[in-house]
Protein backbone atom coordinates (compact mmCIF):
# COMPACT_ATOMS: atom_id res chain seq x y z
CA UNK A 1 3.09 11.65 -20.86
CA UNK A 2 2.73 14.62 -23.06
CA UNK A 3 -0.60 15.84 -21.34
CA UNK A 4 1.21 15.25 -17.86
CA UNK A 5 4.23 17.60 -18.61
CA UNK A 6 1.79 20.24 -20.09
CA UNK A 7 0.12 19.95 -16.38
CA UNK A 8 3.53 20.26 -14.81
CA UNK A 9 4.16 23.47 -16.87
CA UNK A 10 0.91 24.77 -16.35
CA UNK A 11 1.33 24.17 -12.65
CA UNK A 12 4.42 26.33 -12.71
CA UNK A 13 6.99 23.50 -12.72
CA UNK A 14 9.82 22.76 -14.38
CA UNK A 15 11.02 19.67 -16.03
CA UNK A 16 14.41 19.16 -16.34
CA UNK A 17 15.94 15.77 -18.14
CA UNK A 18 19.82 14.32 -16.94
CA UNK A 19 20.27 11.49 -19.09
CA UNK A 20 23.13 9.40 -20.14
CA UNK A 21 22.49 9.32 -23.68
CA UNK A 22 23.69 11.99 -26.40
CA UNK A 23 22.20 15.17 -26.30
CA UNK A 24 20.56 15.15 -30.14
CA UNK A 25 18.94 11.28 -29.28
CA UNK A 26 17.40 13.24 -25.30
CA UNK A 27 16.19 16.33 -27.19
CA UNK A 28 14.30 14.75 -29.77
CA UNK A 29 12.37 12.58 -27.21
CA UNK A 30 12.33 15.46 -24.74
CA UNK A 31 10.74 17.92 -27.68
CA UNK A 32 7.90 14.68 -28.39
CA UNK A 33 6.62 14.67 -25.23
CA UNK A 34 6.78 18.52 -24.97
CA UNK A 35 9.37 19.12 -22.68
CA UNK A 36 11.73 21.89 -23.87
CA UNK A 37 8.58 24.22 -25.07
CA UNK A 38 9.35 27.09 -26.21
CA UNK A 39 13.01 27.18 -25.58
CA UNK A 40 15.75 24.26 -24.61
CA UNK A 41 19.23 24.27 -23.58
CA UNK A 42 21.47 21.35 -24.59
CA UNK A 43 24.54 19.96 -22.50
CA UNK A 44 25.98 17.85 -24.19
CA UNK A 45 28.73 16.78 -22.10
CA UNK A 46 27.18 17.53 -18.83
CA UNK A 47 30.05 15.77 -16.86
CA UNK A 48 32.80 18.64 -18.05
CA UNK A 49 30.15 21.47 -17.09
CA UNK A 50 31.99 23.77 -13.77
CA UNK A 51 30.44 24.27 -11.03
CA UNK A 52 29.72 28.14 -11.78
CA UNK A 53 28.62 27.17 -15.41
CA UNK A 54 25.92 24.83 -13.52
CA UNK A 55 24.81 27.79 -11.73
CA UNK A 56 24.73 30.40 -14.48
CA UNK A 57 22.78 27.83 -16.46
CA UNK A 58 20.16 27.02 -14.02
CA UNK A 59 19.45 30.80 -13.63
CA UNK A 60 17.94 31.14 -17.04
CA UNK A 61 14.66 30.78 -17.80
CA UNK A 62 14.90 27.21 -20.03
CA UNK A 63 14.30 23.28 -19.26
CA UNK A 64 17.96 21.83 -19.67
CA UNK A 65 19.04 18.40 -21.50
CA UNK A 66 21.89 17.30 -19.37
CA UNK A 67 23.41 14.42 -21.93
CA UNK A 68 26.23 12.18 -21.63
CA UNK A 69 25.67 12.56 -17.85
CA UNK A 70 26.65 10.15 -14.56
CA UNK A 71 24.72 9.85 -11.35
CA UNK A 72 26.61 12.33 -9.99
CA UNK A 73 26.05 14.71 -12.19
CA UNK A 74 22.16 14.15 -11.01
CA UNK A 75 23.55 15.05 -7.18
CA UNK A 76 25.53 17.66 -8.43
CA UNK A 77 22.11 20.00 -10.52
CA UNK A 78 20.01 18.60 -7.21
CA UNK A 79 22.43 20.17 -4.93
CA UNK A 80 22.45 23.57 -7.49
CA UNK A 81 18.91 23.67 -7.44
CA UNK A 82 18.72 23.49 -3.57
CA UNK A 83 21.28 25.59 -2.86
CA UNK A 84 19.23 28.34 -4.60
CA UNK A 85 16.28 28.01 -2.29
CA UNK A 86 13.76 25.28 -4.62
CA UNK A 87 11.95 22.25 -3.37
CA UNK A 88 13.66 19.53 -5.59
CA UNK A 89 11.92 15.95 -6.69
CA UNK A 90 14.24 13.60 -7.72
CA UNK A 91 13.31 10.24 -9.55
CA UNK A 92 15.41 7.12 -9.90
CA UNK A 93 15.82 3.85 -10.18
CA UNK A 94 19.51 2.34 -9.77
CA UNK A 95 21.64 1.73 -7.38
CA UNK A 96 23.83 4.54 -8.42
CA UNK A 97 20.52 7.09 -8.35
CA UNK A 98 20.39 6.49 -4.61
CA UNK A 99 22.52 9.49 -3.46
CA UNK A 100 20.42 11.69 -5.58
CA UNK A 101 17.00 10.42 -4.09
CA UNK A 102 18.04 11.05 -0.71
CA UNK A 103 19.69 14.26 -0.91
CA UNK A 104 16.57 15.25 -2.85
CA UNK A 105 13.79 17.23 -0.81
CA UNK A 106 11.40 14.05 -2.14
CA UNK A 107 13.20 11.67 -3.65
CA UNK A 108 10.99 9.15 -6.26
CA UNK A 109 12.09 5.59 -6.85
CA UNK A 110 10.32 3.73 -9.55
CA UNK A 111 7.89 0.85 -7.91
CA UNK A 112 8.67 -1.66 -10.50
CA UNK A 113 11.85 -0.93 -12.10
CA UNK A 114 13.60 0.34 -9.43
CA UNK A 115 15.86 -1.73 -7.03
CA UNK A 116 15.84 -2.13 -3.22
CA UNK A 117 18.47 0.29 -3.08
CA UNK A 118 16.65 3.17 -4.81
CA UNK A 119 13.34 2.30 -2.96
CA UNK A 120 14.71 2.35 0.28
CA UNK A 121 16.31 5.91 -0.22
CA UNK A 122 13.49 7.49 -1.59
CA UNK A 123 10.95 9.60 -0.36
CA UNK A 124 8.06 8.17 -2.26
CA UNK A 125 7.44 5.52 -4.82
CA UNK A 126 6.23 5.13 -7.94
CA UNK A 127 3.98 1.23 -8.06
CA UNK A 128 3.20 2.25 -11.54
CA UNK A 129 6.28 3.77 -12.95
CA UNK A 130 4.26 6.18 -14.53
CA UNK A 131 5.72 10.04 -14.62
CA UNK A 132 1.51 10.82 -14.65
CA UNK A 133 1.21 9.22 -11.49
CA UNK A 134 3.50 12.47 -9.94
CA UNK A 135 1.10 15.29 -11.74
CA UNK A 136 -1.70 13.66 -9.88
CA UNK A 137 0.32 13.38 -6.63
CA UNK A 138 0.62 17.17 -6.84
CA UNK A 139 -2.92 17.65 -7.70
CA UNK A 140 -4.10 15.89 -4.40
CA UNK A 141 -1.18 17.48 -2.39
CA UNK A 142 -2.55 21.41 -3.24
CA UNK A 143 -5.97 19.69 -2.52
CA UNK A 144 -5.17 18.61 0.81
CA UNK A 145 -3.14 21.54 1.57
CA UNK A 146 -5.68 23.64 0.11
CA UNK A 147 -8.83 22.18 2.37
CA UNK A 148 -6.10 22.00 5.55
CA UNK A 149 -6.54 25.66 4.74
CA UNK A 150 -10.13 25.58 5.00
CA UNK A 151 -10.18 23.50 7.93
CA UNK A 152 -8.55 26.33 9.96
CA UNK A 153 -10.41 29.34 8.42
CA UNK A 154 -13.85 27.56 9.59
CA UNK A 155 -12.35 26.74 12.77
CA UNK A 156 -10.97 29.95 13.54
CA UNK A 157 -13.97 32.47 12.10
CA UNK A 158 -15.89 31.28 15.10
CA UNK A 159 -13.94 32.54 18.03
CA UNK A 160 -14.93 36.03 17.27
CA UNK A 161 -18.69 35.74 17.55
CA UNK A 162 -18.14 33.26 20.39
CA UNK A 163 -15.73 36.41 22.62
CA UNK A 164 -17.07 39.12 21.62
CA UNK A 165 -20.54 38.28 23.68
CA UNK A 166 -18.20 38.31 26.71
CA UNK A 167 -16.41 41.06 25.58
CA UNK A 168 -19.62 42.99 25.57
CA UNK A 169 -20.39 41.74 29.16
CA UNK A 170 -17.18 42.50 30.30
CA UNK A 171 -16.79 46.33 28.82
CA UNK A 172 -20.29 46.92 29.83
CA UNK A 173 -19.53 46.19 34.03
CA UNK A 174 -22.80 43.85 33.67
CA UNK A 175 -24.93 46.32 31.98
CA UNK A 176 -25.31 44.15 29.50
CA UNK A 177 -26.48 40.44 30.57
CA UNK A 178 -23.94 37.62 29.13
CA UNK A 179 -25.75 36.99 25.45
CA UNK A 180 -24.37 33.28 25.85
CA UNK A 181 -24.13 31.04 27.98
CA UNK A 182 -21.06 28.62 28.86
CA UNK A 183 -23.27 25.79 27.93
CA UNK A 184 -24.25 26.87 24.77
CA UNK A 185 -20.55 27.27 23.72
CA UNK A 186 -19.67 23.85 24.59
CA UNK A 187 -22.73 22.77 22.63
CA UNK A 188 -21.19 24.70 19.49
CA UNK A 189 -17.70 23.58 20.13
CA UNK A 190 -18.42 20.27 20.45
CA UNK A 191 -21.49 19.54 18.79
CA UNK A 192 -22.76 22.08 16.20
CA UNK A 193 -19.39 22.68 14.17
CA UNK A 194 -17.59 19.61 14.33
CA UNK A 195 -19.13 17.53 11.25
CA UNK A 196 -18.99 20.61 9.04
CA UNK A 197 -15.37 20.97 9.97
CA UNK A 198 -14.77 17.70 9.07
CA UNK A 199 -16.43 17.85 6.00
CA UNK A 200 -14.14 20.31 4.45
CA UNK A 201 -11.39 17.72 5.11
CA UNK A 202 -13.27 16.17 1.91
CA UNK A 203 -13.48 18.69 -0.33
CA UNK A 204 -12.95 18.30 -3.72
CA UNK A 205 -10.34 20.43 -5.93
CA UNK A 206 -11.09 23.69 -6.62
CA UNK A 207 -11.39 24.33 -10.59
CA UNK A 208 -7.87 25.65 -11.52
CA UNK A 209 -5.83 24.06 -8.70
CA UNK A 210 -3.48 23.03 -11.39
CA UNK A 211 -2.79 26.57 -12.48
CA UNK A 212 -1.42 28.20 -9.89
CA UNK A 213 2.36 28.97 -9.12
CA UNK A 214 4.10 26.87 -6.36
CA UNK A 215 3.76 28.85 -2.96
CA UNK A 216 6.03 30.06 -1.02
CA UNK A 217 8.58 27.32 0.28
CA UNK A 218 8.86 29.04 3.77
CA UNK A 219 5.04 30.31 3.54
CA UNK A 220 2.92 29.28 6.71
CA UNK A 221 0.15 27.25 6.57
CA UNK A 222 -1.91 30.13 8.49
CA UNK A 223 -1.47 33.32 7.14
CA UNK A 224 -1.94 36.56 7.65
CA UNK A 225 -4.58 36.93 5.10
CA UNK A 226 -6.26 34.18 6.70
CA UNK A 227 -6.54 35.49 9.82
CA UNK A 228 -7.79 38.70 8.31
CA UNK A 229 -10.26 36.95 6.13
CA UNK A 230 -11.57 34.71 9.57
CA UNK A 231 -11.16 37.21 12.27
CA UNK A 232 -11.73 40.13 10.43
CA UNK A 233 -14.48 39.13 7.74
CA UNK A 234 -16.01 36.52 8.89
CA UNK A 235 -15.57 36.21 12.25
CA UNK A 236 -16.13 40.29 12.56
CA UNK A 237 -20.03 39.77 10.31
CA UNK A 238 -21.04 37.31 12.55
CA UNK A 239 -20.31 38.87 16.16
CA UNK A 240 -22.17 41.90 14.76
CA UNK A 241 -25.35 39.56 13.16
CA UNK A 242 -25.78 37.90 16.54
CA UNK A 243 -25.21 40.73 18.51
CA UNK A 244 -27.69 42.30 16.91
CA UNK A 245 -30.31 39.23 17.06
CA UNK A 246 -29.44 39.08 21.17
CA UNK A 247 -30.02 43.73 21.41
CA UNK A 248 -33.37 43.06 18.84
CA UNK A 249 -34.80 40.49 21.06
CA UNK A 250 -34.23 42.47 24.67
CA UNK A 251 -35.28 46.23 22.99
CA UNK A 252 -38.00 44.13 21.41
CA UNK A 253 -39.13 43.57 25.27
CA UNK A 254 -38.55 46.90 26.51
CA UNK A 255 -35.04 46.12 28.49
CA UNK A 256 -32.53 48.92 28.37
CA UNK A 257 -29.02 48.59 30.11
CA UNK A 258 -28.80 47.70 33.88
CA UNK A 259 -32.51 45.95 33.85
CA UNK A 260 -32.44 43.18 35.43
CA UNK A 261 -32.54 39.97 33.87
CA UNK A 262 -32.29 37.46 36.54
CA UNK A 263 -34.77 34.58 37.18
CA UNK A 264 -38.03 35.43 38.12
CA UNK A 265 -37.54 39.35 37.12
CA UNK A 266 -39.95 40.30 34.66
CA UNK A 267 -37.29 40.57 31.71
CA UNK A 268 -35.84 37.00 32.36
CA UNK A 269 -37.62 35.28 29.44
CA UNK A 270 -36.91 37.41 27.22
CA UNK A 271 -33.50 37.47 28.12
CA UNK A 272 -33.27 33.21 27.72
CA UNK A 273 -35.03 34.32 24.01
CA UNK A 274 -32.05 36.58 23.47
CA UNK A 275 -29.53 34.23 24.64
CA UNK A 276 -30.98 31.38 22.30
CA UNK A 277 -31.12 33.98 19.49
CA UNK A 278 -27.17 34.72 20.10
CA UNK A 279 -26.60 31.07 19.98
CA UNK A 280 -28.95 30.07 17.07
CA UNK A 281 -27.42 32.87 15.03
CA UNK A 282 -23.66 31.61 15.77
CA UNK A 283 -24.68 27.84 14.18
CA UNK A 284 -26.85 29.90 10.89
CA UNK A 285 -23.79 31.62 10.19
CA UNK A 286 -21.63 28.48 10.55
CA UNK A 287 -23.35 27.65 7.98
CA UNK A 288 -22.67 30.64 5.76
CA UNK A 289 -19.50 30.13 6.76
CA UNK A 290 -18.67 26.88 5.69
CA UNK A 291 -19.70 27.53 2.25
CA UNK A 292 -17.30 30.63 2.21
CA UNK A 293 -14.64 28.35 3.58
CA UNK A 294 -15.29 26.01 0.51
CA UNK A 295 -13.26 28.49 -1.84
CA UNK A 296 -9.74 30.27 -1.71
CA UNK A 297 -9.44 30.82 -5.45
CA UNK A 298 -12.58 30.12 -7.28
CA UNK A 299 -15.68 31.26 -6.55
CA UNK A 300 -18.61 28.98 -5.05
CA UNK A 301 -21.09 28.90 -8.54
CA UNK A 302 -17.63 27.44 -9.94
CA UNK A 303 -17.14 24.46 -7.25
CA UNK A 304 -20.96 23.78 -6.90
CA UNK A 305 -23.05 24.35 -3.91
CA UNK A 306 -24.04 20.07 -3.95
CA UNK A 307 -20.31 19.07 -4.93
CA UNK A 308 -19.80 18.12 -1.29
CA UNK A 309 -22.58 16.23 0.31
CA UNK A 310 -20.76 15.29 3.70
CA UNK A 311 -20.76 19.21 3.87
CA UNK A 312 -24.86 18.92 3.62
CA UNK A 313 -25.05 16.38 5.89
CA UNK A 314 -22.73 17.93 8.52
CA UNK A 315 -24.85 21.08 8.25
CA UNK A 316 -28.42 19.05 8.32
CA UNK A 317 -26.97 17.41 11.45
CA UNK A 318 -26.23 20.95 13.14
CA UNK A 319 -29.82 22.29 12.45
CA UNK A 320 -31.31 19.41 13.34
CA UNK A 321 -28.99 19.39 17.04
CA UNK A 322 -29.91 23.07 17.12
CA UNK A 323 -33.20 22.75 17.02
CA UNK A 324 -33.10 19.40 19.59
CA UNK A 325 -31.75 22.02 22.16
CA UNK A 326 -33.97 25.22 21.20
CA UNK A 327 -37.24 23.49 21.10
CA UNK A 328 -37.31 19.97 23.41
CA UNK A 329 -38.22 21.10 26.99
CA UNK A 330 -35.77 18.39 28.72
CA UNK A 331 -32.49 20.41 26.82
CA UNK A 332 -34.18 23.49 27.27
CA UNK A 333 -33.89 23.49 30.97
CA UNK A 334 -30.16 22.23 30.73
CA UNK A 335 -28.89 24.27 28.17
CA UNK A 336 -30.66 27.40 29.10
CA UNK A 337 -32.89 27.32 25.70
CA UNK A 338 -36.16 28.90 24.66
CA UNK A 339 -38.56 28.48 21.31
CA UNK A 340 -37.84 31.50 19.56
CA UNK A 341 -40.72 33.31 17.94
CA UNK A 342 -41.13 33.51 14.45
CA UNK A 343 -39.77 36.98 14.36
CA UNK A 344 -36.80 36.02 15.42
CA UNK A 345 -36.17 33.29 13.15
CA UNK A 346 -36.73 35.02 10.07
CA UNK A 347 -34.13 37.27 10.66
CA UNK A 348 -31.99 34.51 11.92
CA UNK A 349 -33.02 32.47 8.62
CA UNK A 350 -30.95 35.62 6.62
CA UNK A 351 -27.66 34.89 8.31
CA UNK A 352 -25.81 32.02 6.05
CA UNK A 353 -26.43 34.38 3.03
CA UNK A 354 -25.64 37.52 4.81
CA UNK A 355 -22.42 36.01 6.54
CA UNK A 356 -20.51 33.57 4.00
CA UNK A 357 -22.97 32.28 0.64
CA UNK A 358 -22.68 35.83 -0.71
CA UNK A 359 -19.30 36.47 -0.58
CA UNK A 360 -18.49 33.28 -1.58
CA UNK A 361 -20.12 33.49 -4.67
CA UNK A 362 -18.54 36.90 -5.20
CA UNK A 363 -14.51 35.72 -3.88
CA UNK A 364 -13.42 34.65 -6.97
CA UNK A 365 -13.49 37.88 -8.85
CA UNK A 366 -11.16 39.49 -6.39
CA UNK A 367 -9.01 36.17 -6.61
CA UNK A 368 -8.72 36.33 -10.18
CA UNK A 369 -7.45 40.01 -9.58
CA UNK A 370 -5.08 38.65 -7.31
CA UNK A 371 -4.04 35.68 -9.09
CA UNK A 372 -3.24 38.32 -12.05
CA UNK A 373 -0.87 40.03 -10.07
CA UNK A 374 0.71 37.00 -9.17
CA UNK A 375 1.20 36.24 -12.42
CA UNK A 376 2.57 39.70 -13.37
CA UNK A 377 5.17 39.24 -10.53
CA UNK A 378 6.38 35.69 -11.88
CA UNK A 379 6.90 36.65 -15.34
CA UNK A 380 8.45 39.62 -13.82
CA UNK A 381 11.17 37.70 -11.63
CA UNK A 382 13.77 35.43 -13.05
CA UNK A 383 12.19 32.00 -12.71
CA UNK A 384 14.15 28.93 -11.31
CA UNK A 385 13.60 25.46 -12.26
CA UNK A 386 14.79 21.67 -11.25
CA UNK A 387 16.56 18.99 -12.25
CA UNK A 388 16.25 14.80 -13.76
CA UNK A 389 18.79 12.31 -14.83
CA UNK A 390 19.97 9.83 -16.59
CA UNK A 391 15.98 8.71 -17.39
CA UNK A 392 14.71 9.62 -14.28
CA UNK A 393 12.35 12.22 -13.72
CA UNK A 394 13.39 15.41 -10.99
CA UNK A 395 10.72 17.20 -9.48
CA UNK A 396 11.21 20.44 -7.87
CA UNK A 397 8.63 23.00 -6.51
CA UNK A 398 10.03 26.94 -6.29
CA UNK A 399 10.21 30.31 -3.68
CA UNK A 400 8.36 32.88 -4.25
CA UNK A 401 5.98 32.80 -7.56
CA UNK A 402 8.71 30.95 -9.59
CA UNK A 403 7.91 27.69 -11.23
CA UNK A 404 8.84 24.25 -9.94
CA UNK A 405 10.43 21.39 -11.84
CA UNK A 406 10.24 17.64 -13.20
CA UNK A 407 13.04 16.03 -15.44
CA UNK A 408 14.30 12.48 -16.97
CA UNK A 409 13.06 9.03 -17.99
CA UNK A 410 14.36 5.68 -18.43
């Protein structure tokens, strides 16, 4: 109990106790287990507290001992806490508690304890009755949230290298040949970048996941630094890396805009090398790119380049596909394919590192910048926290860079 509510603090969350017994007996157990640290606020007799005094008193920066409290008094420092914008966890376990749970943004009945009553209004459950068991809940919510995250940014830092080839055809009136084919995007869409996709679905907690403020309550799951990071970074460093690969290959044979490239014109085979240079180059810095999708916060010598071995497979698979359809004559002719020379593939062999491994070992020193200022900007705003009762804990999370909450026990 004691290391879980020094995770809940360190997570930027609150813990607030509403209990029914006397405020000396709930502060002594509260100050065991560590709640209360550094400063507590004791209500006595919570029940005669106004409804502006409730307010006033959930403004300052303190966990609160509500004492000598009822069940409503529980609904009542809920309904406080959401009125001023937080995400509020409520635990509980009697029939009485069940108003509270399910005005609660997630309410938390105890598994074993609890009655039907309390389960069946609750958001979630507790089979253990364990206040740990809600610390760890968190931890593998910001995981999944987190790798969601991650998900998306892979996803999405592809669509630039993949338009910008037709871009380039387009702007040029057909100067330029298309440097990919319609074939070989389908191949990447649906073949290539799927299992690495996936893969980050799996990955495990970033070091320090437990550290971080609550986000934004309101804040979108794609963000604008997202985008910039996929479309911009990313996405931008790979258009120009194959872009480059598909010009090096056709200069390389002496083309210059408006030869032609069509079958049977002297310039056509180079012009299939090019095209299978453009696409090779897209899956190599998929690759790069998944590893730089592996880390928001921390950098990638922190999580481990192994720590993830569905990741390695994914990415085996996508070589190996790549070269199945770059190198066996049957997909060749289908796909539009060519062996590329050995030139070509050592500079294609310098894309993962020069598109995402690099920066990916380098992100987290401008995160811990970041995560600085953050931290500057919470201590500088007047932090709000949540709510338990009467022995249950209350969990709430926060707006804007101010801390979340637990509270209570049995």
């Amino acid at each position: 109990m004691i290391d879980a509510v020094r995770r809940c603090h360190e997570a930027g969350l609150r813990v607030h106790v509403v209990t029914g017994d006397n405020g000396v007996t709930a502060a002594a157990v509260a100050h065991e287990i560590g709640i209360g640290e550094p400063r507590t606020r004791i209500v006595s007799e919570a029940e005669d507290i106004s409804d502006h005094e409730l307010d006033d008193l959930l403004d300052e920066d303190v966990e609160i001992i509500f004492a000598r409290s009822s069940p409503e008094t529980k609904l009542r420092v809920a309904d406080a806490l959401r009125a001023k914008g937080l995400v509020v966890a409520m635990t509980g376990d009697g029939v009485n508690d069940a108003p509270a749970l399910h005005r609660a943004d997630i309410g938390i009945a105890m598994g074993r304890s609890g009655t039907d009553v309390a389960r069946e209004a609750a958001t979630m459950v507790l089979t253990d009755d364990d206040f740990a068991t809600i610390v760890v809940a968190i931890e593998s919510g910001r995981r999944v949230y987190d790798n969601v995250r991650k998900f998306i940014l892979y996803i999405f830092a592809h669509t630039v290298p993949e338009v910008v080839p037709f871009l380039v055809f387009a702007l040029s009136a057909g100067a330029v040949p298309l440097p990919l084919t319609v074939l070989q995007i389908l191949a990447i869409d649906l073949g290539t970048e799927t299992l690495p996709a996936l893969a980050l679905g799996r990955e495990p907690a970033e070091p320090g996941i437990m550290s971080r403020p609550p986000r934004r309550r309101h804040e979108n799951v794609i963000t604008s630094a997202m985008l910039k990071r996929a479309w911009g970074y990313l996405g931008l460093t790979s258009a120009v890396l194959v872009m480059a690969a598909f010009f090096f290959v056709l200069w390389r044979a002496g083309w210059s805009p408006g030869d032609s490239t069509v079958p049977y014109s002297e310039l056509h085979h180079a012009y299939v090398e090019a095209t299978t240079a453009t696409f090779t180059g897209i899956v190599m810095c998929q690759v790069g790119t998944a590893f730089a999708a592996r880390t928001e916060h921390a950098s990638l010598r922190q999580v481990g380049m192994l720590s993830n071995p569905l990741l390695l497979w994914g990415i085996a698979f996508e070589l190996a596909f790549t070269a199945l359809l770059v190198y066996v004559p049957a997909f060749q002719h289908i796909f539009g394919t060519t062996a590329l020379q050995p030139g070509v593939l050592g500079l294609i062999a310098t894309f993962p590192s020069s598109c995402g491994v690099s920066t990916s070992y380098t992100v987290g020193s401008s995160d811990v910048a970041s995560r600085r200022r953050h931290r500057d900007l919470a201590c500088a705003e007047t932090r709000r926290y949540a709510v338990g009762s009467d022995g249950s804990p209350v969990l709430r999370g926060s707006p804007p860079l101010r801390r979340g909450s637990f509270g209570g026990w049995n």
